[in-house]
Protein backbone atom coordinates (compact mmCIF):
# COMPACT_ATOMS: atom_id res chain seq x y z
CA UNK A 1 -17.86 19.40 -7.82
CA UNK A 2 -16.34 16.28 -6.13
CA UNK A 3 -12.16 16.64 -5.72
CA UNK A 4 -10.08 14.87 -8.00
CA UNK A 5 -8.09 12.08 -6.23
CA UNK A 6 -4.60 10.60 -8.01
CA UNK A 7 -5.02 6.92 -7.89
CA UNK A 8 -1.63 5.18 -9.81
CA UNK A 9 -2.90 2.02 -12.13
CA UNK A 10 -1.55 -1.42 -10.39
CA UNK A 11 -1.80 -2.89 -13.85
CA UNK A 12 0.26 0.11 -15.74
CA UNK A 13 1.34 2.52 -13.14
CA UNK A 14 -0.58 5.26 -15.16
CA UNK A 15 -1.96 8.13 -12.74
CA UNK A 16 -5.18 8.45 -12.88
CA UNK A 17 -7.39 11.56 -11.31
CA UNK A 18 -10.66 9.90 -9.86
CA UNK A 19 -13.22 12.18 -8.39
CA UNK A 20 -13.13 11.32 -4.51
CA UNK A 21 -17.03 10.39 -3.77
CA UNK A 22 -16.54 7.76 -6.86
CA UNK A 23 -13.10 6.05 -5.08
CA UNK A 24 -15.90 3.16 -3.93
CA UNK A 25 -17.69 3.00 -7.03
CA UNK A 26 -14.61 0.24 -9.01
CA UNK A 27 -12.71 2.90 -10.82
CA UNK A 28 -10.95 1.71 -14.09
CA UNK A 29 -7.71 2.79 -15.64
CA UNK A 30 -8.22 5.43 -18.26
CA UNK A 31 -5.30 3.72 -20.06
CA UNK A 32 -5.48 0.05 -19.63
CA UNK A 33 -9.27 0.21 -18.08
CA UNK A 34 -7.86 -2.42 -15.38
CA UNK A 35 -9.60 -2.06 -12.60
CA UNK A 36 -7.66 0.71 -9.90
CA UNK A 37 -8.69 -1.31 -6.86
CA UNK A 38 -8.15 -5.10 -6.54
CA UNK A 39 -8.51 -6.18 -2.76
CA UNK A 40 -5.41 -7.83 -2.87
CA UNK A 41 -1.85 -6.13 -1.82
CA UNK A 42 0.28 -4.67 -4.53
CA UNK A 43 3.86 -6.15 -5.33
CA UNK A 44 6.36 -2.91 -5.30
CA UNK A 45 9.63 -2.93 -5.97
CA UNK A 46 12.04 -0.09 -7.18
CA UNK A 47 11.00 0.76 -10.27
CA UNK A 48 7.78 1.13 -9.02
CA UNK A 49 7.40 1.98 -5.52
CA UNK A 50 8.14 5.96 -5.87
CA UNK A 51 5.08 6.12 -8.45
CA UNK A 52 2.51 4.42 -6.54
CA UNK A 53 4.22 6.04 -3.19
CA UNK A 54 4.63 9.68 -4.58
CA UNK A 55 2.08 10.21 -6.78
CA UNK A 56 -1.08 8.33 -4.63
CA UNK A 57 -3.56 10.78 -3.52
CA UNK A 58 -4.48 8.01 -1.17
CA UNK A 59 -2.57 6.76 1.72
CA UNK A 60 -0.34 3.97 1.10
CA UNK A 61 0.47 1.27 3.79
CA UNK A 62 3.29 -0.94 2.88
CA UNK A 63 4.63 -4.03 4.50
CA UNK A 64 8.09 -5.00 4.23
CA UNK A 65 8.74 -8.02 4.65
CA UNK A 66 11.09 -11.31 3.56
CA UNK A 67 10.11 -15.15 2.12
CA UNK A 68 12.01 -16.81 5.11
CA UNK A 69 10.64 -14.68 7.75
CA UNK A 70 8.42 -16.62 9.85
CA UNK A 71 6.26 -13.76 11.54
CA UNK A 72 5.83 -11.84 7.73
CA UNK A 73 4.29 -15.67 6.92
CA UNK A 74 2.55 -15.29 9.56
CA UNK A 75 1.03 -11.76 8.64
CA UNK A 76 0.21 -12.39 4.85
CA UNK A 77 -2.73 -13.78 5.70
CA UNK A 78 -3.72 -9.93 7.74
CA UNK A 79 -2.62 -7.90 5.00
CA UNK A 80 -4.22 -9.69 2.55
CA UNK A 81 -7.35 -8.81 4.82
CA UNK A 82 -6.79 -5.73 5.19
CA UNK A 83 -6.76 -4.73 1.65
CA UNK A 84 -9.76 -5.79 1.28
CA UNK A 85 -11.04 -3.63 4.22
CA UNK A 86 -8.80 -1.11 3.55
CA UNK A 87 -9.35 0.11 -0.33
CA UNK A 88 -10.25 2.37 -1.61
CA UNK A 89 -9.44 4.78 1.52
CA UNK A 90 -5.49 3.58 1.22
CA UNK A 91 -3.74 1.78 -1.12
CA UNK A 92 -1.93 -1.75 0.55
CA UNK A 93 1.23 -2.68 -0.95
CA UNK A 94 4.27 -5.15 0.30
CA UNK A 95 7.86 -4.62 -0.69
CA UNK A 96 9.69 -7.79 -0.14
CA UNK A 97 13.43 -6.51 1.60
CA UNK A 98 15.56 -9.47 0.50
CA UNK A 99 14.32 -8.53 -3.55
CA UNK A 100 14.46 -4.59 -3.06
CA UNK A 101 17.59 -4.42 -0.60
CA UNK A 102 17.92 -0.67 -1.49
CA UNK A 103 14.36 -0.02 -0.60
CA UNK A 104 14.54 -1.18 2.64
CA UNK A 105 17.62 0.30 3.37
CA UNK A 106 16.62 3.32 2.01
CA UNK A 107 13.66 3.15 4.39
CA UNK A 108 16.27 1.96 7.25
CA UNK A 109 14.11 -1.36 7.93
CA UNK A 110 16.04 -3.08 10.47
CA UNK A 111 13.52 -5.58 11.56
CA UNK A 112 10.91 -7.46 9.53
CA UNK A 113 8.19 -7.15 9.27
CA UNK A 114 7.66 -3.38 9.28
CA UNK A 115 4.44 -1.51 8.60
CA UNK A 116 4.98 1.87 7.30
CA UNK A 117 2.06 4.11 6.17
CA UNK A 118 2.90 7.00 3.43
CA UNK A 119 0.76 10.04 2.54
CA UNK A 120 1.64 12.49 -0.22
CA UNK A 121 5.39 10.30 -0.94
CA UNK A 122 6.53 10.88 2.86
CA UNK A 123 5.86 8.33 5.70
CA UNK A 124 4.33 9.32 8.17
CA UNK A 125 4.13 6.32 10.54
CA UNK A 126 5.78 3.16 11.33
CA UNK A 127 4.97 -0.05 13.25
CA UNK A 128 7.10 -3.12 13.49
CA UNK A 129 5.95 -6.95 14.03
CA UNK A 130 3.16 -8.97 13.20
CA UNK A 131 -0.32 -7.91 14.64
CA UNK A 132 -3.70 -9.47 14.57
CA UNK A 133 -6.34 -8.09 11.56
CA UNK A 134 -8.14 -5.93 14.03
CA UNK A 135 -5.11 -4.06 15.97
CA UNK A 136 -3.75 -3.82 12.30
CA UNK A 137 -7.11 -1.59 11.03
CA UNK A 138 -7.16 0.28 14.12
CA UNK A 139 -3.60 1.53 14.01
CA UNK A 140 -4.34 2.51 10.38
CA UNK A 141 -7.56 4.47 11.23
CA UNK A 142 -5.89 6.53 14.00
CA UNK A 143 -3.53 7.71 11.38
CA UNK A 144 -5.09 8.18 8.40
């Protein structure tokens, strides 16, 4: 029997247990039947960033970032890429800091914009700046 892997709903933040060998197979919600996986990054902000955070049996790599930051313009573009690399092995969200102040000062983000990969709710890396597509993947690999 495959394990059971918690994958939170981007459409309805319902948790959803997918068995693991079927993560690359276009999972749908159980309660909305969106699909669980769009290859594009997901929008957090307070309300839902601990649910998709703390209850992803997934990794979850999140930019944060600001509209009038010229290098997080800059990486869009790379993180949009990267979700589409990166799913269904780890979830890519963005949390924009000038919206979700607390967040990033929760997360003591003092310069923009900052990488920070989660597993199981706690982070468990951090990278700062913009980086090109490829050093972007392989910093994710080596920690995932």
């Amino acid at each position: 029997m495959s394990e059971l892997v918690q994958v939170v709903c981007p459409h309805c933040t319902a948790t959803n247990r997918v068995p693991a060998a079927r993560l690359k197979d276009a999972p749908n919600c159980g309660r909305c039947k969106g699909k669980l996986f769009t290859s594009r990054p997901l929008e957090l902000n307070a309300t839902t960033f601990d649910k998709h955070v703390g209850n992803s049996g997934i990794p979850v790599l999140v930019d944060f970032w600001a509209p009038w930051c010229g290098p997080c313009k800059q990486m869009a573009p790379v993180f949009s890429q990267a979700a589409v690399r990166l799913e269904p092995r780890v979830r890519v969200a963005k949390v924009n800091t000038e919206a979700e102040q607390a967040l990033a000062a929760r997360f003591r983000v003092q310069s923009i914009p900052t990488l920070a990969l989660f597993r199981g709710g706690r982070e468990t890396a951090r990278q700062a700046g913009a980086q090109p597509l490829e050093s972007l993947l392989q910093w994710v690999e080596s920690r995932i």
